[in-house]
PDB file of N, CA and C in Angstrom:
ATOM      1  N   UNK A   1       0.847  -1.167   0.000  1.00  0.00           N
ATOM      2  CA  UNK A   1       0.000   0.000   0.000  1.00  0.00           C
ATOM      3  C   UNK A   1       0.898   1.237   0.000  1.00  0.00           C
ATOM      4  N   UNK A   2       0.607   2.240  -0.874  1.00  0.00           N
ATOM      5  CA  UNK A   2       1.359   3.560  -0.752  1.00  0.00           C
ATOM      6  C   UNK A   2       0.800   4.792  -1.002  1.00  0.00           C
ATOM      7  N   UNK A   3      -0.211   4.313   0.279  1.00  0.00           N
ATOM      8  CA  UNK A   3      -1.135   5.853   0.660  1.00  0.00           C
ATOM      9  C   UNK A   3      -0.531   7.638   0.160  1.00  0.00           C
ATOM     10  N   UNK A   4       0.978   7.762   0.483  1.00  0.00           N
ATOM     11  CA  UNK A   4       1.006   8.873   0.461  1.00  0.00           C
ATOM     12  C   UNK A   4       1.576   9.298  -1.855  1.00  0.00           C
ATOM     13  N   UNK A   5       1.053   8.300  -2.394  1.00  0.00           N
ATOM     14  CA  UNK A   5       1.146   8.860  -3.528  1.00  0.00           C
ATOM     15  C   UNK A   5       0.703   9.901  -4.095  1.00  0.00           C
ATOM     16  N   UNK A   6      -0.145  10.103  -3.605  1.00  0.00           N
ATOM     17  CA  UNK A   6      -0.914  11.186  -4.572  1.00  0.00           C
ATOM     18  C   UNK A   6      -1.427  12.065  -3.203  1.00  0.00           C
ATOM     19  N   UNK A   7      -1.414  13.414  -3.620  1.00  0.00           N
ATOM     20  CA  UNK A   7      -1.522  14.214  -2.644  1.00  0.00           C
ATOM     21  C   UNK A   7      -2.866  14.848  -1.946  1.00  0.00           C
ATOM     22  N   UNK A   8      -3.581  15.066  -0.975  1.00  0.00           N
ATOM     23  CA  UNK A   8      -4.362  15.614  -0.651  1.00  0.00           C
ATOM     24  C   UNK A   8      -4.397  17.293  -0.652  1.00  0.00           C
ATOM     25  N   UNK A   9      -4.008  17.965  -1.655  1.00  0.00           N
ATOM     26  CA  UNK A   9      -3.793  19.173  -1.252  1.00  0.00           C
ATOM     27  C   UNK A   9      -5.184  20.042  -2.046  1.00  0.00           C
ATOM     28  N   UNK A  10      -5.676  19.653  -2.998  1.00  0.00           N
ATOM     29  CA  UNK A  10      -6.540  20.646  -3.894  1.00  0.00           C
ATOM     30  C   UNK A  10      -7.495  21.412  -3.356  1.00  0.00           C
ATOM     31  N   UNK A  11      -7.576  21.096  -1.668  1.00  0.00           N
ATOM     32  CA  UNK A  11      -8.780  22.048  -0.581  1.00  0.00           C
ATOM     33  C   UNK A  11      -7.828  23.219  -0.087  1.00  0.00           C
ATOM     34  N   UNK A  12      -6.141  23.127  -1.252  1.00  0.00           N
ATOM     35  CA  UNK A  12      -5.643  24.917  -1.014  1.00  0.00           C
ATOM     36  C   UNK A  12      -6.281  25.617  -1.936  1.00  0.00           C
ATOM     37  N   UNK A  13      -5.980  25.127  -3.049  1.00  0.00           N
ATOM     38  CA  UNK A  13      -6.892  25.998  -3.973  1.00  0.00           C
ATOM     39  C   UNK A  13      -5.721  27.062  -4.631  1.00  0.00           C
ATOM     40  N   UNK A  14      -4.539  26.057  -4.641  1.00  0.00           N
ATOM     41  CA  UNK A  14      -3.491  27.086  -5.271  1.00  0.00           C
ATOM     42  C   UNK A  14      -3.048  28.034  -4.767  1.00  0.00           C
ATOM     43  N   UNK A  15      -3.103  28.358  -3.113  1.00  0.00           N
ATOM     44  CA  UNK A  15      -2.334  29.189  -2.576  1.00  0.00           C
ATOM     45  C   UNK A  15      -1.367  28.991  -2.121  1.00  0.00           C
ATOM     46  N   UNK A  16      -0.792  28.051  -1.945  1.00  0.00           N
ATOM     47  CA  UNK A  16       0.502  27.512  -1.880  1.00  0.00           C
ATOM     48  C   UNK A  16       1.598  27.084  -3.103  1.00  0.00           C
ATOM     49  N   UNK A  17       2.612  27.418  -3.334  1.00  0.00           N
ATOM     50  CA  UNK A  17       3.151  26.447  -4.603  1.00  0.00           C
ATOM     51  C   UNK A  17       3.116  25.218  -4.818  1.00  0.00           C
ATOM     52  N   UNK A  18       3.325  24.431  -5.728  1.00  0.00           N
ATOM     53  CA  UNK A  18       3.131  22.994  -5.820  1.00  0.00           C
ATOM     54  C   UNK A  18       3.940  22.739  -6.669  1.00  0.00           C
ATOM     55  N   UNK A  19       4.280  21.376  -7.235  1.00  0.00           N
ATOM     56  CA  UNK A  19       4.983  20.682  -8.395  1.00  0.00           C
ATOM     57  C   UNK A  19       3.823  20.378  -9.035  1.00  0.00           C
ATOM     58  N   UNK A  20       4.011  19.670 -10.112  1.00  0.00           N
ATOM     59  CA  UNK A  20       2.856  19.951 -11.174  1.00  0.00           C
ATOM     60  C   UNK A  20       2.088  18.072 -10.741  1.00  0.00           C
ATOM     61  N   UNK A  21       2.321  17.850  -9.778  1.00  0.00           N
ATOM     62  CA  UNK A  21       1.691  16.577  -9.034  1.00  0.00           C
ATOM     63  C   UNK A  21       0.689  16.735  -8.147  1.00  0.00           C
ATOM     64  N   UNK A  22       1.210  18.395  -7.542  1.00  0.00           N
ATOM     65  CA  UNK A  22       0.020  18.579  -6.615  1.00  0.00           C
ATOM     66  C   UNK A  22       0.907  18.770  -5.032  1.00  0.00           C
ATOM     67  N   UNK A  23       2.629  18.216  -5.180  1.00  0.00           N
ATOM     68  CA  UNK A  23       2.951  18.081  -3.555  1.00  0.00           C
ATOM     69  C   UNK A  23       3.602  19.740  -3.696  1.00  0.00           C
ATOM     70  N   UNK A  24       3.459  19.876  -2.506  1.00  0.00           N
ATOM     71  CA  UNK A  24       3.810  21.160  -2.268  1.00  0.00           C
ATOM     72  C   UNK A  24       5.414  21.451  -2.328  1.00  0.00           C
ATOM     73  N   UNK A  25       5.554  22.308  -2.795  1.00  0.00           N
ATOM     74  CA  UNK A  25       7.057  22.632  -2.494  1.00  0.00           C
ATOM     75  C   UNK A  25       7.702  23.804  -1.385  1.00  0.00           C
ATOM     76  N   UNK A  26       8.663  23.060  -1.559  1.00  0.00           N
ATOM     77  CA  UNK A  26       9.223  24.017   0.509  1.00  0.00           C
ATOM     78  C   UNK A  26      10.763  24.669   0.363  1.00  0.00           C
ATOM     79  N   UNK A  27      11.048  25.181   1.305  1.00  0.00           N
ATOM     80  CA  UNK A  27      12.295  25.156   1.028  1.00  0.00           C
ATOM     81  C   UNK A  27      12.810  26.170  -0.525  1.00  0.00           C
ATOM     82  N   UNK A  28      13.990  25.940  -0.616  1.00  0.00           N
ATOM     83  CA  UNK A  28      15.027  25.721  -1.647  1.00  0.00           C
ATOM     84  C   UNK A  28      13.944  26.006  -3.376  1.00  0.00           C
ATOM     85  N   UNK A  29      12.904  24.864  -3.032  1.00  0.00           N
ATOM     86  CA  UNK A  29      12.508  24.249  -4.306  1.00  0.00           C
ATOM     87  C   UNK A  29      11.116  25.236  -4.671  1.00  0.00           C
ATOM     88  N   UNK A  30      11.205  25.998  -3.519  1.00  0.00           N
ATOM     89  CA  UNK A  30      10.027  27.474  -3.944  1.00  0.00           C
ATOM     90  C   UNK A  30      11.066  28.013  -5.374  1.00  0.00           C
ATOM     91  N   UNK A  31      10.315  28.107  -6.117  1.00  0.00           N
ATOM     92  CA  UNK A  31      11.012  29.177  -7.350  1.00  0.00           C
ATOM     93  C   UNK A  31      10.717  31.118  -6.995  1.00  0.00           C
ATOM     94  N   UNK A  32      11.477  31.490  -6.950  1.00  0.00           N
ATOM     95  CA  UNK A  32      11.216  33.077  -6.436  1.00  0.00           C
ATOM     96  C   UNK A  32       9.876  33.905  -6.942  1.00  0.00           C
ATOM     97  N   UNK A  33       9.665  33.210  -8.079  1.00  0.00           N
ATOM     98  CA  UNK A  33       8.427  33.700  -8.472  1.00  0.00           C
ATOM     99  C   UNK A  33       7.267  33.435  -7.839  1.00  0.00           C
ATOM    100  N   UNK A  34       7.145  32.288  -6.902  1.00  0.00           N
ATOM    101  CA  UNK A  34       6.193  31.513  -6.350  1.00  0.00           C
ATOM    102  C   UNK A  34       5.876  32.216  -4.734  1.00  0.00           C
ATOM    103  N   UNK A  35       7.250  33.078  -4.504  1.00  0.00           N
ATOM    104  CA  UNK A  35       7.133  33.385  -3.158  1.00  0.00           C
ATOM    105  C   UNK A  35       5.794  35.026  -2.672  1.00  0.00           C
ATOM    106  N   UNK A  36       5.361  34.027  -1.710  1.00  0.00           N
ATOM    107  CA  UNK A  36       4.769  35.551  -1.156  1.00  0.00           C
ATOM    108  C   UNK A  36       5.147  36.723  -0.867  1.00  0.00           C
ATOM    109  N   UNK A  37       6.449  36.341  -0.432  1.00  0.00           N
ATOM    110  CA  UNK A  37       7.304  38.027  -0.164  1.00  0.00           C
ATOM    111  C   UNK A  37       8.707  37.853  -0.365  1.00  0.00           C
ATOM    112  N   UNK A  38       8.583  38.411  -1.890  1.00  0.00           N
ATOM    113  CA  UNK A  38       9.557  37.866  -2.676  1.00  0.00           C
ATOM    114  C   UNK A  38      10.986  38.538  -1.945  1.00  0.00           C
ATOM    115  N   UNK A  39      12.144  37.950  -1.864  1.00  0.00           N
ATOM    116  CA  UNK A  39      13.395  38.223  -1.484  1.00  0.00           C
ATOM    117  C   UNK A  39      13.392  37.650   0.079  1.00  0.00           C
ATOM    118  N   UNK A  40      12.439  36.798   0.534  1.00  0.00           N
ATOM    119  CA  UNK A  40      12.731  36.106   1.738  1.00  0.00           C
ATOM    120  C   UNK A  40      12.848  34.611   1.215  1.00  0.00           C
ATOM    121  N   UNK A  41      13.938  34.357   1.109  1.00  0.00           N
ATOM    122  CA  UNK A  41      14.304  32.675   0.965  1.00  0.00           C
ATOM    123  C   UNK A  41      13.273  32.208   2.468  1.00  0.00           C
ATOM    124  N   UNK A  42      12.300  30.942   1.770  1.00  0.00           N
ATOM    125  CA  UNK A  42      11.848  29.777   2.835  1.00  0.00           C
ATOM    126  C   UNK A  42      12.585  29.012   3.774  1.00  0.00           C
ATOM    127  N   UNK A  43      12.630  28.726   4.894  1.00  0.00           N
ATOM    128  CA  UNK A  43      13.176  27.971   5.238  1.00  0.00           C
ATOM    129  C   UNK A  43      13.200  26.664   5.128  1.00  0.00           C
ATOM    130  N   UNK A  44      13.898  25.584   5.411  1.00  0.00           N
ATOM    131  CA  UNK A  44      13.547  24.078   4.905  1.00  0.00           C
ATOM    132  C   UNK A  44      12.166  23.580   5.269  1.00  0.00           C
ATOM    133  N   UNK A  45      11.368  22.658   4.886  1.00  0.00           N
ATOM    134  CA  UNK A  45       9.879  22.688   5.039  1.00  0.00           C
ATOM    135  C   UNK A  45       9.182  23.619   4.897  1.00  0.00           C
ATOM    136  N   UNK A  46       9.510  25.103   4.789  1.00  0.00           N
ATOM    137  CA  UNK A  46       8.857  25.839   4.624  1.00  0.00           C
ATOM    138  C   UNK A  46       7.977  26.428   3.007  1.00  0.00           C
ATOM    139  N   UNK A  47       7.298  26.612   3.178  1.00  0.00           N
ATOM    140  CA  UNK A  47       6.014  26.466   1.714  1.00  0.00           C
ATOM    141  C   UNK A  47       6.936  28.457   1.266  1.00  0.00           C
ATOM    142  N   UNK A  48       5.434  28.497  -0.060  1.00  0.00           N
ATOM    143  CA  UNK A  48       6.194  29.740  -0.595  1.00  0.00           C
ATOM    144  C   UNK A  48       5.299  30.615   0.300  1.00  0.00           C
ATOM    145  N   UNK A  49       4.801  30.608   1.542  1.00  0.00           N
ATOM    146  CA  UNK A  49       3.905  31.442   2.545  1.00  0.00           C
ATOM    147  C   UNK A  49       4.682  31.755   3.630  1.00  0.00           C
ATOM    148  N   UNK A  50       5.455  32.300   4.405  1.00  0.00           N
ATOM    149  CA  UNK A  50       6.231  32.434   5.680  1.00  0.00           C
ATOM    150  C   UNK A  50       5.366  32.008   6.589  1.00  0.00           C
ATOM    151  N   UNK A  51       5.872  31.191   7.038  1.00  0.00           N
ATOM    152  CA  UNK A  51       5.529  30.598   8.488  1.00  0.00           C
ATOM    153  C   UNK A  51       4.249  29.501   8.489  1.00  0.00           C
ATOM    154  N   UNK A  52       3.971  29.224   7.088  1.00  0.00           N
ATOM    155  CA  UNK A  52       3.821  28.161   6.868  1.00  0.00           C
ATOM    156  C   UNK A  52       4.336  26.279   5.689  1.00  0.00           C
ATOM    157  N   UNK A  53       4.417  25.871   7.146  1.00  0.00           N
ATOM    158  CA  UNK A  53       5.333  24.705   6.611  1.00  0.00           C
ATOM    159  C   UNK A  53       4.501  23.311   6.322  1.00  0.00           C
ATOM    160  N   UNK A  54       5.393  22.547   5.573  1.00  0.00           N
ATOM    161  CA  UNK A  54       4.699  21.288   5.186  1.00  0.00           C
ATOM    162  C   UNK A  54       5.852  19.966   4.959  1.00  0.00           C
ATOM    163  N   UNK A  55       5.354  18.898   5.839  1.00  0.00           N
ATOM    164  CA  UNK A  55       5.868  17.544   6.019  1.00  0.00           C
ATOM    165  C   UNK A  55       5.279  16.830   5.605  1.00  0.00           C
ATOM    166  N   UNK A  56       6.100  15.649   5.709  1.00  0.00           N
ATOM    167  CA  UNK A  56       5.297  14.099   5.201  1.00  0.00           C
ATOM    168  C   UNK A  56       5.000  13.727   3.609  1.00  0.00           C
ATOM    169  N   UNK A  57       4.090  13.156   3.642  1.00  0.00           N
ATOM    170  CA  UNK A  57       3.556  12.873   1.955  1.00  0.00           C
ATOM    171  C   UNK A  57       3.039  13.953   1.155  1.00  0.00           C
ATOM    172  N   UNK A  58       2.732  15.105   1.763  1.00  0.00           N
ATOM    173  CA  UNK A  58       2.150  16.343   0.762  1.00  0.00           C
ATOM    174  C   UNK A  58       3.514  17.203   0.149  1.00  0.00           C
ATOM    175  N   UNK A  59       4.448  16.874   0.655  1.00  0.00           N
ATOM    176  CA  UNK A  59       5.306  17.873   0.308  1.00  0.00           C
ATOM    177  C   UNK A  59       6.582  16.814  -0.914  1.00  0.00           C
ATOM    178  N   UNK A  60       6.690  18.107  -1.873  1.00  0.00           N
ATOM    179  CA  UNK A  60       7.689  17.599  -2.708  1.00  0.00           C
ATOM    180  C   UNK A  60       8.792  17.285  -2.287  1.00  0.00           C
ATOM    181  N   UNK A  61       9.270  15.966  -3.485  1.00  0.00           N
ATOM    182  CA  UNK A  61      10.472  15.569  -2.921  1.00  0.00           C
ATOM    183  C   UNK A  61      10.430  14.937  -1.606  1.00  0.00           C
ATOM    184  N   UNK A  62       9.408  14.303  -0.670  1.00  0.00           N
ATOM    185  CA  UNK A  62       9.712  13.696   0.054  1.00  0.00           C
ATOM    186  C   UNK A  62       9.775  11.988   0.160  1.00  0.00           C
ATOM    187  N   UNK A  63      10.340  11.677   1.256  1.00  0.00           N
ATOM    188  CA  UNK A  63      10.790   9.932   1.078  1.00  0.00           C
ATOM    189  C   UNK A  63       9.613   9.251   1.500  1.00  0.00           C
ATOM    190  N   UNK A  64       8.126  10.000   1.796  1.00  0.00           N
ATOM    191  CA  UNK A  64       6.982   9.224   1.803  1.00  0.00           C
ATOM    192  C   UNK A  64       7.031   7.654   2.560  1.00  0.00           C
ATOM    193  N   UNK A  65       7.844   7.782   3.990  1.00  0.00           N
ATOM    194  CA  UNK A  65       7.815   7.179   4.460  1.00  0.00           C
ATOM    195  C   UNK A  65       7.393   8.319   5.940  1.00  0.00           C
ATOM    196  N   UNK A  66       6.861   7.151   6.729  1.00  0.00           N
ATOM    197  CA  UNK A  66       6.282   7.503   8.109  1.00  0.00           C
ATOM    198  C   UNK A  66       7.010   8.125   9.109  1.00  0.00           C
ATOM    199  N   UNK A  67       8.315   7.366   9.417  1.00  0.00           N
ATOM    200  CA  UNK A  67       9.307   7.734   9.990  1.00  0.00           C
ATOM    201  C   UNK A  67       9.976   8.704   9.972  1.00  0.00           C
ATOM    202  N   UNK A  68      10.184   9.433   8.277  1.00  0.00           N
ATOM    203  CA  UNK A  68      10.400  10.470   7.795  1.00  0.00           C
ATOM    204  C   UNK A  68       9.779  11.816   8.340  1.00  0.00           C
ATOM    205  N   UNK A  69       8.151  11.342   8.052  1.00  0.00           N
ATOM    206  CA  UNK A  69       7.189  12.402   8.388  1.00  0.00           C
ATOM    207  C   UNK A  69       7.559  12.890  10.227  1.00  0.00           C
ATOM    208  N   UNK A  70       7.244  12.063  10.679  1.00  0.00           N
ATOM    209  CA  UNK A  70       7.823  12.286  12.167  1.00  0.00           C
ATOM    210  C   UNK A  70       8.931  13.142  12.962  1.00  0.00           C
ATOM    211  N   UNK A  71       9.972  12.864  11.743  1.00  0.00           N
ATOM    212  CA  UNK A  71      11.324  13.410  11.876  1.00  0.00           C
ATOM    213  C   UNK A  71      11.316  14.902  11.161  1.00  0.00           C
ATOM    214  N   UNK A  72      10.361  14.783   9.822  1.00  0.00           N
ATOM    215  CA  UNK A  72      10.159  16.402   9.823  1.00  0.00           C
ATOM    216  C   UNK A  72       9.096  17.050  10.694  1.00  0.00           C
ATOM    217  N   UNK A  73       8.201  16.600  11.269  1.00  0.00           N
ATOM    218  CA  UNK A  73       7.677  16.756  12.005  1.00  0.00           C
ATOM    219  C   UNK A  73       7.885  18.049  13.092  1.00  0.00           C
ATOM    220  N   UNK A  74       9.022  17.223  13.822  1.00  0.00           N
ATOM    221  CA  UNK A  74      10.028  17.505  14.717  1.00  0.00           C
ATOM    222  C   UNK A  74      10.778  18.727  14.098  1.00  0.00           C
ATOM    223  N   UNK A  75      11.472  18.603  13.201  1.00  0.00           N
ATOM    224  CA  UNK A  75      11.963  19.677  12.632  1.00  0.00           C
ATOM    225  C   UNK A  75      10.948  21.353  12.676  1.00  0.00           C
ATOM    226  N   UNK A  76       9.920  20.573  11.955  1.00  0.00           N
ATOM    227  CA  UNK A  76       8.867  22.203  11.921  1.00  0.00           C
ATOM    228  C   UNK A  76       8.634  22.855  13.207  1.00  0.00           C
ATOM    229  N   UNK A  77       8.838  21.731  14.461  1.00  0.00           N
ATOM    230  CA  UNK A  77       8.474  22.911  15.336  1.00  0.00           C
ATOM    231  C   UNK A  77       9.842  23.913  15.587  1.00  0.00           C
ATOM    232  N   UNK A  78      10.823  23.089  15.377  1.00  0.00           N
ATOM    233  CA  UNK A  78      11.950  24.027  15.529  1.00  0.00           C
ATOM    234  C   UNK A  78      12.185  25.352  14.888  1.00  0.00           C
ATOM    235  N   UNK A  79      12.137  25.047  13.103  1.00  0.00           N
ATOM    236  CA  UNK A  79      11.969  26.139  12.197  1.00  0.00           C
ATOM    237  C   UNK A  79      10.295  26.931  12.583  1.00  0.00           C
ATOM    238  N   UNK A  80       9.540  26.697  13.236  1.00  0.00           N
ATOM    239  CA  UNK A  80       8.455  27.366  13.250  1.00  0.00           C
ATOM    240  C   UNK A  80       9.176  28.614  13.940  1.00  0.00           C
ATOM    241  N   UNK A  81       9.683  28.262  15.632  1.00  0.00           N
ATOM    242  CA  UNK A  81      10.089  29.109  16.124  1.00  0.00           C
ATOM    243  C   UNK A  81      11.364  29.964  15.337  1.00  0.00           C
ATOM    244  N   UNK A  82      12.330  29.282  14.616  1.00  0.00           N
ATOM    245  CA  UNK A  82      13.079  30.612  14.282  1.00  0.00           C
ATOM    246  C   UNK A  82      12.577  31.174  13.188  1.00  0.00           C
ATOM    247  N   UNK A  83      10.958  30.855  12.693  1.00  0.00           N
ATOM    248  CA  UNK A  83      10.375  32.217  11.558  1.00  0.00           C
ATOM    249  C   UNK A  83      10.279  32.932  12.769  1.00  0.00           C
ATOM    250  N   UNK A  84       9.119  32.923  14.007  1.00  0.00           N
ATOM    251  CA  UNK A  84       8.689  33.796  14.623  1.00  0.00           C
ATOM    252  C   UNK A  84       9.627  34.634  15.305  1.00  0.00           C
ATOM    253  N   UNK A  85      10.686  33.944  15.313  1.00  0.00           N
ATOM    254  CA  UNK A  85      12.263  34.826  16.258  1.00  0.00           C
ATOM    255  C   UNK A  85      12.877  35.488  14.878  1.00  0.00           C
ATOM    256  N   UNK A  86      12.726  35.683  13.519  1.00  0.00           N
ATOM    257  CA  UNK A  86      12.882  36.279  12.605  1.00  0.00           C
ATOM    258  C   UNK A  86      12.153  37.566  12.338  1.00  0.00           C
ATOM    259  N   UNK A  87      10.750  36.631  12.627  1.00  0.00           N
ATOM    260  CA  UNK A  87       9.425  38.261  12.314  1.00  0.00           C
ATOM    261  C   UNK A  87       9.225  38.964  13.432  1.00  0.00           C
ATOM    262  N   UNK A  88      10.271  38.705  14.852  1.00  0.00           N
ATOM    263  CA  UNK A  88       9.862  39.396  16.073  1.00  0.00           C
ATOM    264  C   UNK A  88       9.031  39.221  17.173  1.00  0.00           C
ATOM    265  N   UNK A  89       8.330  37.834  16.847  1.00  0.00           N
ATOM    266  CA  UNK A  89       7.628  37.823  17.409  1.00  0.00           C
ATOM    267  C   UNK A  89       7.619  36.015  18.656  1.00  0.00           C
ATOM    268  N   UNK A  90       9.201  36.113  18.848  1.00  0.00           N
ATOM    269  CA  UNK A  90       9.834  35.302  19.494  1.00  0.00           C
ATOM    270  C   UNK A  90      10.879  35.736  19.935  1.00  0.00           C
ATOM    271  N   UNK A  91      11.366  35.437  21.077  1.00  0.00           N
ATOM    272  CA  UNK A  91      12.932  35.547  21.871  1.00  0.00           C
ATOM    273  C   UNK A  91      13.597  34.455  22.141  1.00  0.00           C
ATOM    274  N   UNK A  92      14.534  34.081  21.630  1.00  0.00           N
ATOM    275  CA  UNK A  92      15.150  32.833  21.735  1.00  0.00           C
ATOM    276  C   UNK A  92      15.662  33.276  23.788  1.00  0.00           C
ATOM    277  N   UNK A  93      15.692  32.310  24.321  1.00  0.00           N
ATOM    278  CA  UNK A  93      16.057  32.381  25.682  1.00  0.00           C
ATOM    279  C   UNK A  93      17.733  31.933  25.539  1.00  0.00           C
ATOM    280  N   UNK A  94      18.304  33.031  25.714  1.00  0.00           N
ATOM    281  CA  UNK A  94      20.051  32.589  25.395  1.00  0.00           C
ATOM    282  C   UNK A  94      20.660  31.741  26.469  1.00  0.00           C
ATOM    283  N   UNK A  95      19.849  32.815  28.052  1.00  0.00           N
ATOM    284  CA  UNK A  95      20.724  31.998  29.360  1.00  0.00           C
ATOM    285  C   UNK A  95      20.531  30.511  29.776  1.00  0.00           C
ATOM    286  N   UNK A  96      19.456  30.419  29.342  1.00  0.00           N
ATOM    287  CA  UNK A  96      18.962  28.732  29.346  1.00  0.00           C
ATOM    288  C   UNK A  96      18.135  29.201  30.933  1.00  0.00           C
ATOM    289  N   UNK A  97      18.028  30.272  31.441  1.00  0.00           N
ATOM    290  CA  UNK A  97      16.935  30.482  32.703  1.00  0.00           C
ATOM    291  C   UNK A  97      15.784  30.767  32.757  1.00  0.00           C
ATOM    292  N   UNK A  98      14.636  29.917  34.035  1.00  0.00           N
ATOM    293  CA  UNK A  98      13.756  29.787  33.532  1.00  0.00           C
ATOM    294  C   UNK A  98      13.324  31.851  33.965  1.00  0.00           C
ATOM    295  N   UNK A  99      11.769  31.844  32.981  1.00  0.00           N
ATOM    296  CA  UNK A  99      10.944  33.252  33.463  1.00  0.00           C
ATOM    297  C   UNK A  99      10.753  33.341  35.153  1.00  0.00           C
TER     298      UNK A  99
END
């Protein structure tokens, strides 16, 4: 069985970029033309929307395995926080002390 072939995405409605399959593209593989605010490179997982990201089987180029998804998973929450510590609207805690 290889559920994540074909993508669930067409309830964006084309507001996101895509490959011509339908998986979204992130990262790197945004073409500049595709970006919402053009001259901000995406971060990895990240779609052509800032601060929104995409894992697992919807996204291009991925290894459409489970384990994978999990592991980017994990990743997005990390890159979530350094968009919001980018747009200001996060403080990375440097001293490691709590509030």
């Amino acid at each position: 069985m290889f559920i994540g072939a074909t993508p669930c995405t067409e309830w964006l409605d084309g507001q996101l970029a895509a490959d011509d399959h339908g998986f979204l593209l992130t990262g790197d593989d945004v073409p500049p033309s595709a970006l919402d605010h053009p001259g901000q490179q995406p971060l990895p997982l990240e779609t052509s929307r800032p601060g929104v990201f995409c894992v697992g089987d919807a996204r291009s180029r991925s290894i459409k395995r489970v384990a994978t998804a999990i592991g980017e998973g994990s990743m997005a929450v990390r890159l979530v926080f350094d968009r919001l510590e980018a747009m200001g609207l996060a403080i990375a805690d440097l001293d490691g002390a709590d509030p």
